[in-house]
C-alpha atoms as a PDB file:
ATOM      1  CA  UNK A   1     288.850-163.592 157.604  1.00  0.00           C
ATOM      2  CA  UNK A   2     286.601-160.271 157.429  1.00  0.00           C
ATOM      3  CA  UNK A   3     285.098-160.179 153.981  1.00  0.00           C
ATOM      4  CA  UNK A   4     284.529-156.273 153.141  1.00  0.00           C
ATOM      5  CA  UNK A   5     281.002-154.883 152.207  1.00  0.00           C
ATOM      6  CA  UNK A   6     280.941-152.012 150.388  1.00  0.00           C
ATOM      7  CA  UNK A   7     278.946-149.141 151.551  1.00  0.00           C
ATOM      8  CA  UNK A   8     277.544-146.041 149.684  1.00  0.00           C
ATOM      9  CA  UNK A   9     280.074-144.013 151.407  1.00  0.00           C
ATOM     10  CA  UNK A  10     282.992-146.398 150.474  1.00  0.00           C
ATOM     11  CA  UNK A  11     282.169-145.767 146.340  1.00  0.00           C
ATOM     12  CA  UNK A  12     285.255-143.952 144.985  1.00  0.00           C
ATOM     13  CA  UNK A  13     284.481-140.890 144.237  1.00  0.00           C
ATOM     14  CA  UNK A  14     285.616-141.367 140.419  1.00  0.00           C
ATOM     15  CA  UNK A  15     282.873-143.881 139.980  1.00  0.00           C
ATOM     16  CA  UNK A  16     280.299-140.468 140.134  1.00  0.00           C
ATOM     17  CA  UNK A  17     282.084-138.805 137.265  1.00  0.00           C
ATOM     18  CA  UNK A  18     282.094-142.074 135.587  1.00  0.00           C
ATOM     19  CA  UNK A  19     278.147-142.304 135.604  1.00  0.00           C
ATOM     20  CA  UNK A  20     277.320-138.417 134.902  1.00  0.00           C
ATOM     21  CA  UNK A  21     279.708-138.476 131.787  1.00  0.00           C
ATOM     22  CA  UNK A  22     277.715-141.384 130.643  1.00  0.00           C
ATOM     23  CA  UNK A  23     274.796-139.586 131.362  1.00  0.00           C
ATOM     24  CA  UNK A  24     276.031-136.315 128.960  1.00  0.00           C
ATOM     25  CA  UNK A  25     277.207-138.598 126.288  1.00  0.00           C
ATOM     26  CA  UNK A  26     273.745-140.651 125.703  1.00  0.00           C
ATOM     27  CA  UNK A  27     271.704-137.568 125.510  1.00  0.00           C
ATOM     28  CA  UNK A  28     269.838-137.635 122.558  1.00  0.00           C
ATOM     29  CA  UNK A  29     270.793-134.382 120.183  1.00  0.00           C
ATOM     30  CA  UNK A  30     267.481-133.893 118.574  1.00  0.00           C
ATOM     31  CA  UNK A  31     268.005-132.342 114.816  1.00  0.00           C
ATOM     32  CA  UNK A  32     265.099-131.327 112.290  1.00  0.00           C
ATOM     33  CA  UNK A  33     264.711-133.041 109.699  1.00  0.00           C
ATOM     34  CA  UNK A  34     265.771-131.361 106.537  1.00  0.00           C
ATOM     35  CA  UNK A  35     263.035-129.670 104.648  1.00  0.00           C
ATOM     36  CA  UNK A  36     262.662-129.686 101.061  1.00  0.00           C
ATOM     37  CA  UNK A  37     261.374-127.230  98.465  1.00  0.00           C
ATOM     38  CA  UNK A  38     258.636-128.526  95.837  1.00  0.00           C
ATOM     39  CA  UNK A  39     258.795-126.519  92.784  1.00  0.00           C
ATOM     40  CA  UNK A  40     256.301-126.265  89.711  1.00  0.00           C
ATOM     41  CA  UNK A  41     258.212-125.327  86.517  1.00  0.00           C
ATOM     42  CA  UNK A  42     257.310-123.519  83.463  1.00  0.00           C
ATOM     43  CA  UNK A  43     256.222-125.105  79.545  1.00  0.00           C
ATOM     44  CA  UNK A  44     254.533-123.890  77.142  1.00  0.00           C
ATOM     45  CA  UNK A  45     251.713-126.154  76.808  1.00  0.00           C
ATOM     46  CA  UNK A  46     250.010-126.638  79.853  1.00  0.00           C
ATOM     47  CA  UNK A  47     247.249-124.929  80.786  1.00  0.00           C
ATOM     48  CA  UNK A  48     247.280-121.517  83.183  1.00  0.00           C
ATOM     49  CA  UNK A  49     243.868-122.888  84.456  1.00  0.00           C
ATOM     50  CA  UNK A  50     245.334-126.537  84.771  1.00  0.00           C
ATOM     51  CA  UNK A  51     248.036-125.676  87.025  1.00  0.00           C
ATOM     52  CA  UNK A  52     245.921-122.911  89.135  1.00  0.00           C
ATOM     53  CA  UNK A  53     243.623-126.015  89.181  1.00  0.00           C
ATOM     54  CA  UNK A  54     246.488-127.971  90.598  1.00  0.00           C
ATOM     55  CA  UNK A  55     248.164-125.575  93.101  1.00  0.00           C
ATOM     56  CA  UNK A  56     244.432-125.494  94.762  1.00  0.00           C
ATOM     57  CA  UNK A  57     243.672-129.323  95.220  1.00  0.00           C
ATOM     58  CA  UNK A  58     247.229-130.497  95.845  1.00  0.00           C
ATOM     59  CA  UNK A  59     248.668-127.954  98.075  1.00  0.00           C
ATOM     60  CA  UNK A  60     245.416-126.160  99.064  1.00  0.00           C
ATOM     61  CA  UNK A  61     245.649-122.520  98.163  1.00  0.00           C
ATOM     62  CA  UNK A  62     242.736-120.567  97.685  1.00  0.00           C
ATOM     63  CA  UNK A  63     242.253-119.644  93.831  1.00  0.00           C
ATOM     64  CA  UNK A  64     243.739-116.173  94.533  1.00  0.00           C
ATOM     65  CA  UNK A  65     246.944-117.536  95.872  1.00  0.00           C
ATOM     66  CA  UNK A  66     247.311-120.368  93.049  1.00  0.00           C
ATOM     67  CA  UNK A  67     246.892-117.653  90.472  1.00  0.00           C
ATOM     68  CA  UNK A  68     249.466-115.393  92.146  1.00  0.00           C
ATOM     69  CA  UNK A  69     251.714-118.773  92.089  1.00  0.00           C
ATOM     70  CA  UNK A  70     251.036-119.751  88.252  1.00  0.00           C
ATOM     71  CA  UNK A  71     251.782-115.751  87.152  1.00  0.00           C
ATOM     72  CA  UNK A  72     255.838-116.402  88.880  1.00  0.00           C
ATOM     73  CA  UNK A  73     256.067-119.850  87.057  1.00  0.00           C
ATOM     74  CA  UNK A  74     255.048-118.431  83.896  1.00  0.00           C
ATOM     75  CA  UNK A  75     256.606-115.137  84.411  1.00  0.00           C
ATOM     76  CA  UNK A  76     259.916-116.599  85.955  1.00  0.00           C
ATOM     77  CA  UNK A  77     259.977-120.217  84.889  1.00  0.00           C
ATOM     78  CA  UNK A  78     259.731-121.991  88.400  1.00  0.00           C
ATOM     79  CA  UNK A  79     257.910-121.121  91.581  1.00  0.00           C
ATOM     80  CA  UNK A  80     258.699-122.658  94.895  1.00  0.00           C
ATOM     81  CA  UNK A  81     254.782-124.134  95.838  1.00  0.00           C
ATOM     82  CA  UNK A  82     255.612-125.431  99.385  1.00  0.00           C
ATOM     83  CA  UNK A  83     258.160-126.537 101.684  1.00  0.00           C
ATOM     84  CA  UNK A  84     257.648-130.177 103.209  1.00  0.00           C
ATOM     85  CA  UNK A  85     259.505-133.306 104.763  1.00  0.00           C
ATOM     86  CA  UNK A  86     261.051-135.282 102.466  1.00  0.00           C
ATOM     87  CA  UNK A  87     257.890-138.231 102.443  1.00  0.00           C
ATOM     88  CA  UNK A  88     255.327-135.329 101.801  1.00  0.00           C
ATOM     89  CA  UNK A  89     257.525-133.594  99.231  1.00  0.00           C
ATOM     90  CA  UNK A  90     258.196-137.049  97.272  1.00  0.00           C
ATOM     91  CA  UNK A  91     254.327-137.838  97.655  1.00  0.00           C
ATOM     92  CA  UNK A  92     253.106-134.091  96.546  1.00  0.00           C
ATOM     93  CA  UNK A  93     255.296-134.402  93.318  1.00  0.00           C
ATOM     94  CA  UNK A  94     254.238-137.632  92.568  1.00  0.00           C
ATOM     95  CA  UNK A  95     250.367-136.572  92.964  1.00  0.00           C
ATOM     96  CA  UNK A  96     250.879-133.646  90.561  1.00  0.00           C
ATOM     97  CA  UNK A  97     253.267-135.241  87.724  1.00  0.00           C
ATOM     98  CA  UNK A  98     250.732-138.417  87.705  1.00  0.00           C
ATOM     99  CA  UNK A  99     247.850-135.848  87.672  1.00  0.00           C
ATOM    100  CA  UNK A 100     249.464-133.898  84.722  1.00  0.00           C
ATOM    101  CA  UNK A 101     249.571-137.122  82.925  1.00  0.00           C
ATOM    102  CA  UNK A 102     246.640-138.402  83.256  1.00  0.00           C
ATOM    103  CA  UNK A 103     245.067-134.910  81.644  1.00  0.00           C
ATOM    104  CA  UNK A 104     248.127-135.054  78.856  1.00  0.00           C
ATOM    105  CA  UNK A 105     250.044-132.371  80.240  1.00  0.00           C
ATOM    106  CA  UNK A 106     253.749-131.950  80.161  1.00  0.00           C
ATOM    107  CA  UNK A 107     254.117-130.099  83.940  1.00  0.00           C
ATOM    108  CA  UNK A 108     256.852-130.856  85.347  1.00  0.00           C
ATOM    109  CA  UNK A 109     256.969-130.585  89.201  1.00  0.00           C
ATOM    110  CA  UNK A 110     260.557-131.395  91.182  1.00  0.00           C
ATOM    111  CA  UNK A 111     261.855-131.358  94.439  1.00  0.00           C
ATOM    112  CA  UNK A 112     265.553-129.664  96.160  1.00  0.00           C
ATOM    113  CA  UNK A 113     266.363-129.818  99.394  1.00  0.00           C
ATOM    114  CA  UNK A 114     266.282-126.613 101.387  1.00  0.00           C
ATOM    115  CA  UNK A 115     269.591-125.069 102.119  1.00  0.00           C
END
């Protein structure tokens, strides 16, 4: 009895389309991350200077730019002070509420995802 050995030419040709569908379906689909919005709202105690002061150290604007940002919170009630992956947004709005505290102010800063 002849026992058959498959050859390379002997593959059905099915078994190809098999392996490149495979192929298509396990490509990764890379997607962004979402981004989210950190936003510095408007009270009536806090200091202009105080938040200026914090718009430069946490989120690094020069003094001109932090002022420019503390005139729309006060003017409008909430500014949108950067745009970040979720673990830097949560960890920028943690850094500025504790900071607020700390000095006894009642800033509140929050974080929305960007649409």
């Amino acid at each position: 009895m002849l026992e058959h050995q498959w050859m390379m030419s002997d593959k059905p040709d099915d078994d190809d389309d098999a392996d490149a569908s495979v192929l298509v379906q396990t490509r990764p689909k890379t997607k962004r991350p979402p981004l989210y919005k950190v936003l510095l709202l408007n009270d009536d105690y806090t200091p202009m200077e105080f938040v200026v002061h914090v718009l430069e150290r946490f989120f690094g604007m020069t003094h001109a730019q932090a002022f420019e940002i503390m005139l729309t919170v006060h003017k409008k009630g909430v500014a949108v002070v950067g745009v970040f992956s979720h673990e830097i947004a949560e960890t920028k709005v943690g850094q500025v509420m504790d900071f607020a505290r700390r000095h006894q102010h009642p800033l509140q800063c929050t974080m929305e995802r960007e649409e």
